[in-house]
C-alpha atoms as a PDB file:
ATOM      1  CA  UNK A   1      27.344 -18.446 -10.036  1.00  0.00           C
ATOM      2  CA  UNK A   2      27.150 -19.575  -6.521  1.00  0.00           C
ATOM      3  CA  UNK A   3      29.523 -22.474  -6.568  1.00  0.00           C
ATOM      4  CA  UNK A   4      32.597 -20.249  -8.498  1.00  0.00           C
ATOM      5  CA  UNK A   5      32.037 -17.958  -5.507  1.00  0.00           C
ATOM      6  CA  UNK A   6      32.328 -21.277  -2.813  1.00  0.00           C
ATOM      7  CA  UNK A   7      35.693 -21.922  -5.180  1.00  0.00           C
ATOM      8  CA  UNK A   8      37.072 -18.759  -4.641  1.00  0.00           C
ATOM      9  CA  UNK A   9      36.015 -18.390  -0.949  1.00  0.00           C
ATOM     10  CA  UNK A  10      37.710 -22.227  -0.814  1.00  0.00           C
ATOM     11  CA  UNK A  11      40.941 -21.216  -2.688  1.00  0.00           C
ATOM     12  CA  UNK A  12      41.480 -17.618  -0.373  1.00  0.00           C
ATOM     13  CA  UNK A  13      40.681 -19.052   2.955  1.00  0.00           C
ATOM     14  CA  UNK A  14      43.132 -22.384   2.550  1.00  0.00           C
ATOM     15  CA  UNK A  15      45.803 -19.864   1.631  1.00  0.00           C
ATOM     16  CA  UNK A  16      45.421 -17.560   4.426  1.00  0.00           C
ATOM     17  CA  UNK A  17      45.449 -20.464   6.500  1.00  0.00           C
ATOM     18  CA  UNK A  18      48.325 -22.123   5.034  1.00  0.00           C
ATOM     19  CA  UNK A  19      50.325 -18.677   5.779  1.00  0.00           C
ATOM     20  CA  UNK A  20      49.195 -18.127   9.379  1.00  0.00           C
ATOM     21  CA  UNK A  21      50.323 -21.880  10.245  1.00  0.00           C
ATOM     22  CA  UNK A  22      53.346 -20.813   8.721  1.00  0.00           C
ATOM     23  CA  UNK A  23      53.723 -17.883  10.722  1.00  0.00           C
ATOM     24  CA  UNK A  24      52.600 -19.793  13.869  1.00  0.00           C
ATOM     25  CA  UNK A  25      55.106 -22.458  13.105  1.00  0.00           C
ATOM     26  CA  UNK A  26      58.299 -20.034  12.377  1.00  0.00           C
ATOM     27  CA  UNK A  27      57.386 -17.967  16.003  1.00  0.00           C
ATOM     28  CA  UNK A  28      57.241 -21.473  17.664  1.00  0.00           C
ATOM     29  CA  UNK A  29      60.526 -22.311  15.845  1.00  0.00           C
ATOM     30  CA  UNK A  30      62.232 -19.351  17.165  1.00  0.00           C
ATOM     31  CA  UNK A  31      63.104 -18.464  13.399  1.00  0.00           C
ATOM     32  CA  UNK A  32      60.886 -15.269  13.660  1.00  0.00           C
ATOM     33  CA  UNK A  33      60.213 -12.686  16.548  1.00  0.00           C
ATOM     34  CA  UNK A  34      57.481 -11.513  17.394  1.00  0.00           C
ATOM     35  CA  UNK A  35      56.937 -10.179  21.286  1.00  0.00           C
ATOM     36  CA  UNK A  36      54.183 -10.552  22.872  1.00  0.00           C
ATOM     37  CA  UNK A  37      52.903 -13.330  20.828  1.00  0.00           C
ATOM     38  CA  UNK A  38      52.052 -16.669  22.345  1.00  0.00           C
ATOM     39  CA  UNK A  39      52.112 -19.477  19.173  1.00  0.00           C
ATOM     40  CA  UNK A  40      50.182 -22.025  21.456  1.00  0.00           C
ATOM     41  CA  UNK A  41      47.069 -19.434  22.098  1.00  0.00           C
ATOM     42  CA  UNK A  42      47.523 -18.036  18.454  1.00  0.00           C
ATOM     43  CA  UNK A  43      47.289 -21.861  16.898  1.00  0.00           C
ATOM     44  CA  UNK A  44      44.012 -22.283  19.362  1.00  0.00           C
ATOM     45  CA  UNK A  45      42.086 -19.045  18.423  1.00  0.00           C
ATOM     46  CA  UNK A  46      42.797 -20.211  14.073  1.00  0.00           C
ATOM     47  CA  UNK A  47      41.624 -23.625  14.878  1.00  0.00           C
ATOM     48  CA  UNK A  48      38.409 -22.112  16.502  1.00  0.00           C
ATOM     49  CA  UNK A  49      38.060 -19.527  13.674  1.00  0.00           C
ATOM     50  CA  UNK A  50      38.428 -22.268  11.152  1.00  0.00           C
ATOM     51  CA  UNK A  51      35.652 -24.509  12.762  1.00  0.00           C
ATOM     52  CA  UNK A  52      33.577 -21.751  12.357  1.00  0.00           C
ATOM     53  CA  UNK A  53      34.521 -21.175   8.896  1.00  0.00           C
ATOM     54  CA  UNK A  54      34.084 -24.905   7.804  1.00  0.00           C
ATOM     55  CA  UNK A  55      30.171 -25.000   9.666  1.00  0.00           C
ATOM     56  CA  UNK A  56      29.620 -21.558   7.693  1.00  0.00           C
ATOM     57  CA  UNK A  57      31.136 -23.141   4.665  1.00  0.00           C
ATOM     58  CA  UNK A  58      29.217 -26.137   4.937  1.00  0.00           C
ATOM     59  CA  UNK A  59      26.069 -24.442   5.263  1.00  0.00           C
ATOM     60  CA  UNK A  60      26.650 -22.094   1.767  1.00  0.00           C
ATOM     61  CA  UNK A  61      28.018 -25.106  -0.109  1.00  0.00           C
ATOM     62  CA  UNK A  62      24.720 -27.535   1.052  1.00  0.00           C
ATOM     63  CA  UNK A  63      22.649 -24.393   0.059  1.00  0.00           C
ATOM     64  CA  UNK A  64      24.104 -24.129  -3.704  1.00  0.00           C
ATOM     65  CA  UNK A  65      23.964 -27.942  -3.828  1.00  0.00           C
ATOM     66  CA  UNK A  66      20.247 -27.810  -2.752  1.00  0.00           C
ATOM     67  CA  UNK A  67      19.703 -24.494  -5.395  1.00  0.00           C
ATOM     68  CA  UNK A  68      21.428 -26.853  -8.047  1.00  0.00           C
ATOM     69  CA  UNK A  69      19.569 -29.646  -7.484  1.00  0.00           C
ATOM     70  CA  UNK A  70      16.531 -27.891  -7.895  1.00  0.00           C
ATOM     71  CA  UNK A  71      17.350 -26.081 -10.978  1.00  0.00           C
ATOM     72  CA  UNK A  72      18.468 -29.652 -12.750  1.00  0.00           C
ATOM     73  CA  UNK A  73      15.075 -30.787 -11.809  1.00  0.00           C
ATOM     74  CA  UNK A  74      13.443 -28.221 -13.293  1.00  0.00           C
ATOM     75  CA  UNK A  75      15.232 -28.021 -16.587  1.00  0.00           C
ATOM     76  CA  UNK A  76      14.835 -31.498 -16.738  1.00  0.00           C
ATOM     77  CA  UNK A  77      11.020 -32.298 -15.967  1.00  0.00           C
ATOM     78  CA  UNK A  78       9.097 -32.620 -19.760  1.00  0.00           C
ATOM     79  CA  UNK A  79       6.735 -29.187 -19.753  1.00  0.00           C
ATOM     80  CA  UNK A  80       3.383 -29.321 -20.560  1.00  0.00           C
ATOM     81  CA  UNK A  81       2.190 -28.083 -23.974  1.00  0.00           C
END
């Protein structure tokens, strides 16, 4: 189904973002190293890559909702004998 797939797209992406904030925030802390990386232009290019994950997102989830809507109707509606 469609909308376990959204779910598990959901639960993967918030995790990999969780961690990469993480990451972000321990550089900027100073409690990691990592040379050569700059946490301010790292923490812009997620936030851009998550904006276009949540229109992409958006779109898939208002397609499944449309594709369930349609297949309620259709279950539902009396048939003709």
């Amino acid at each position: 189904m469609k909308s376990n797939l959204l779910i598990n797209v959901f639960d993967t992406t918030c995790a990999v973002l969780s961690d990469d904030i993480a990451f972000i925030q321990e550089v900027h802390a100073g409690e990691v190293e990592a040379p050569g990386m700059d946490p301010a232009h790292e923490l812009a290019q997620l936030k851009r890559k998550f904006e276009l994950w949540k229109r992409e997102f958006r779109v898939s989830f208002n397609e499944g909702f449309g594709a369930n809507r349609l297949l309620s109707h259709k279950l539902l509606r009396p048939r003709n004998m």
